[in-house]
N, C-alpha and C. Protein backbone atom coordinates (compact mmCIF):
# COMPACT_ATOMS: atom_id res chain seq x y z
N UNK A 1 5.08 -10.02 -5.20
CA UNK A 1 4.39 -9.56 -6.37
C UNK A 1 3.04 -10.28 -6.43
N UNK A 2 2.05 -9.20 -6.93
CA UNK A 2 0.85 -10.31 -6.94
C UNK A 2 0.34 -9.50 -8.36
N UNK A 3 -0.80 -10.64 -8.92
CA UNK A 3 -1.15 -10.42 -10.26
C UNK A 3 -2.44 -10.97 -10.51
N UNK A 4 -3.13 -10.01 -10.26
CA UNK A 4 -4.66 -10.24 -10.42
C UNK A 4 -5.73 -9.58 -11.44
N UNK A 5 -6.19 -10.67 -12.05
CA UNK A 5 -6.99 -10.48 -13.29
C UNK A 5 -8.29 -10.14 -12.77
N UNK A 6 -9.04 -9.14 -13.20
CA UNK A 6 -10.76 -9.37 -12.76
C UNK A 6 -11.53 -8.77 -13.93
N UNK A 7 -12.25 -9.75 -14.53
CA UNK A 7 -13.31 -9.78 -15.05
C UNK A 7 -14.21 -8.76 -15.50
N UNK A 8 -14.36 -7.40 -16.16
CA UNK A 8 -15.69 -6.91 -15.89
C UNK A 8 -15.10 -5.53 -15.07
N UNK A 9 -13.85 -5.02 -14.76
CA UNK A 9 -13.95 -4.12 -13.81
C UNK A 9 -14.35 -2.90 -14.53
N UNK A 10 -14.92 -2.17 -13.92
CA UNK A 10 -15.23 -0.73 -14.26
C UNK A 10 -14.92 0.13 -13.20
N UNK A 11 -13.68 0.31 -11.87
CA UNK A 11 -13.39 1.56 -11.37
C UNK A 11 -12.02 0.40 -10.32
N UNK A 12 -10.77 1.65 -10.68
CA UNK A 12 -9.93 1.26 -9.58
C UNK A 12 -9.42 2.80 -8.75
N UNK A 13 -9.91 2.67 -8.02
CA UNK A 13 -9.49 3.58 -6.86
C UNK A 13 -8.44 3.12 -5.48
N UNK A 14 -7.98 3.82 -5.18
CA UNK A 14 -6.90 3.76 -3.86
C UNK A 14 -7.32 4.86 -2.77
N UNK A 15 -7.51 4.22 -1.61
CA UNK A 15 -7.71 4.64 -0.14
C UNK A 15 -6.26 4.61 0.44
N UNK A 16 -5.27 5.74 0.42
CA UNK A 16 -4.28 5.54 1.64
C UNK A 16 -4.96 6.26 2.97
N UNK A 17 -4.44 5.53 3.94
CA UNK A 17 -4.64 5.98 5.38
C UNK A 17 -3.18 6.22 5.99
N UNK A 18 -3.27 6.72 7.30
CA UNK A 18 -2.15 6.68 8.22
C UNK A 18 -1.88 5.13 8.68
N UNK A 19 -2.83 4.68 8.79
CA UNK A 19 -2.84 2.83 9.42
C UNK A 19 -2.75 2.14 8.38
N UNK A 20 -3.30 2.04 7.43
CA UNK A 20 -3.58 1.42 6.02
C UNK A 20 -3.43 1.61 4.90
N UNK A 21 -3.68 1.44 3.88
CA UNK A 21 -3.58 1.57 2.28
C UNK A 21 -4.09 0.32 1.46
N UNK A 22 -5.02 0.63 0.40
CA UNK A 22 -5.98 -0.06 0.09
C UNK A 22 -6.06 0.48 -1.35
N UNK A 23 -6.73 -0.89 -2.21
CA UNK A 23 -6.92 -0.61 -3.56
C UNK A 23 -8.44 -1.04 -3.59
N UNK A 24 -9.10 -0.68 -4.43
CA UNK A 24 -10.23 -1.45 -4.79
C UNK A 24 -10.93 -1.38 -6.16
N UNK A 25 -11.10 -2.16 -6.53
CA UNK A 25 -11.65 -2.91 -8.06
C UNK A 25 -12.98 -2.80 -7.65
N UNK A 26 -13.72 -2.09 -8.76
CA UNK A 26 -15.29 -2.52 -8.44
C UNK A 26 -15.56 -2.97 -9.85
N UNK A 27 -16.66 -4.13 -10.05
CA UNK A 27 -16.67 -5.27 -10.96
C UNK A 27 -18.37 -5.27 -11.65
N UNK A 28 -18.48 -5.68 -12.59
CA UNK A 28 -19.96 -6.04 -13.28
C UNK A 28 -19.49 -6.71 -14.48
N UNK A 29 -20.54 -8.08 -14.00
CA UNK A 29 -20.02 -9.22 -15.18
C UNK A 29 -21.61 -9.52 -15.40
N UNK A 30 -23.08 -8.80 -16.00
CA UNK A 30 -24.23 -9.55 -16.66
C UNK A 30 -25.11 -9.48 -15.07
N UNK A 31 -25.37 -10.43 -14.70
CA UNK A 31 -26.11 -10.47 -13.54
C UNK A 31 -25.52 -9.83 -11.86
N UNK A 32 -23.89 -9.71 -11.85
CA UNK A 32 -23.47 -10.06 -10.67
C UNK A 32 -22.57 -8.65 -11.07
N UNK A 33 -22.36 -7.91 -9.72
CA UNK A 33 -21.73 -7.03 -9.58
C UNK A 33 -20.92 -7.33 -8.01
N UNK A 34 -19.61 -6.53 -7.82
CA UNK A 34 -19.14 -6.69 -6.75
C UNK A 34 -17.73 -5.61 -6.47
N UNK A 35 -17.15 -6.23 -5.82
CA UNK A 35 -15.76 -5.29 -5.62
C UNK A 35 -14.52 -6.44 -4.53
N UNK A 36 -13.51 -6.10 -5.54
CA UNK A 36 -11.92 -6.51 -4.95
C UNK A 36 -11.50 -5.47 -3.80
N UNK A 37 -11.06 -5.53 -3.01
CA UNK A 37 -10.30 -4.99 -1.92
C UNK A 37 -8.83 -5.17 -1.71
N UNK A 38 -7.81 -5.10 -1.82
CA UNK A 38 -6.61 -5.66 -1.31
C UNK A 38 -6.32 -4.57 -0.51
N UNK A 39 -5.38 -5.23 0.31
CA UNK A 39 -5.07 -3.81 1.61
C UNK A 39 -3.63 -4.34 1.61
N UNK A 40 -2.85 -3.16 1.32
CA UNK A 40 -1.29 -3.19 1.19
C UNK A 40 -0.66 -2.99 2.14
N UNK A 41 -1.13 -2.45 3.12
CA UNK A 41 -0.23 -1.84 4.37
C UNK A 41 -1.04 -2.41 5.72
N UNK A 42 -0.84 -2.70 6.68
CA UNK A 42 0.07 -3.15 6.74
C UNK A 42 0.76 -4.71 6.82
N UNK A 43 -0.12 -5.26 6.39
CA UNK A 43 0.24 -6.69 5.55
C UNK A 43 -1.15 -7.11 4.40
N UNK A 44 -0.55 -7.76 3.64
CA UNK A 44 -1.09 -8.06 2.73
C UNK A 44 -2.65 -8.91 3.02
N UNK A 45 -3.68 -8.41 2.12
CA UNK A 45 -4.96 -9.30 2.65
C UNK A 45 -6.14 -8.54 1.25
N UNK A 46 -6.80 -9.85 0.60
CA UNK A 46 -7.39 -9.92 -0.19
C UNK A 46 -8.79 -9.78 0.33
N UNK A 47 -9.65 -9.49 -0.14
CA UNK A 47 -11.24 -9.46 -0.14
C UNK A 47 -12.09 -9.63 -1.63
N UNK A 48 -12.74 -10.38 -1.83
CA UNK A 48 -13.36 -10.24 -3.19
C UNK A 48 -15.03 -10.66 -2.73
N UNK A 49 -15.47 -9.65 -2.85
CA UNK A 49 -17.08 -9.66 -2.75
C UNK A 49 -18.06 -9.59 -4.26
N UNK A 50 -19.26 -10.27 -4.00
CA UNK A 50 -19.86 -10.53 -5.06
C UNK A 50 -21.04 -10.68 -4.96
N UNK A 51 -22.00 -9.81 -5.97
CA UNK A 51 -23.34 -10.09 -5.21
C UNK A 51 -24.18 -10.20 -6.50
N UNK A 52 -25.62 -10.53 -6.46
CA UNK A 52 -26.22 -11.20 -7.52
C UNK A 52 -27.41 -9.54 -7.68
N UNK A 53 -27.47 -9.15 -8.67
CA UNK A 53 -28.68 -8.25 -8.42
C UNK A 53 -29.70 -8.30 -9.62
């Protein structure tokens, strides 16, 4: 189980593939915008990007 809070999100979308499956959070908190990634299939793996604009 995982349980992740983010800040600011404004879009959750899901990418399934034949190889993969993927969620992604895209984020805006004031100065900084970015996007969460987790990829469910086929093992678990986080990404959290963040950029200043």
């Amino acid at each position: 189980m995982v349980d992740i809070y983010r800040e600011g999100a404004t879009r959750l979308s899901f990418a399934p593939g034949k190889l993969t499956g993927n969620i992604f959070v895209d984020f805006e908190m004031g100065d900084c915008a970015g996007i969460l990634e987790i990829q469910i299939t086929p093992q678990l793996k986080v990404q959290d990007r963040l950029l200043y604009h």
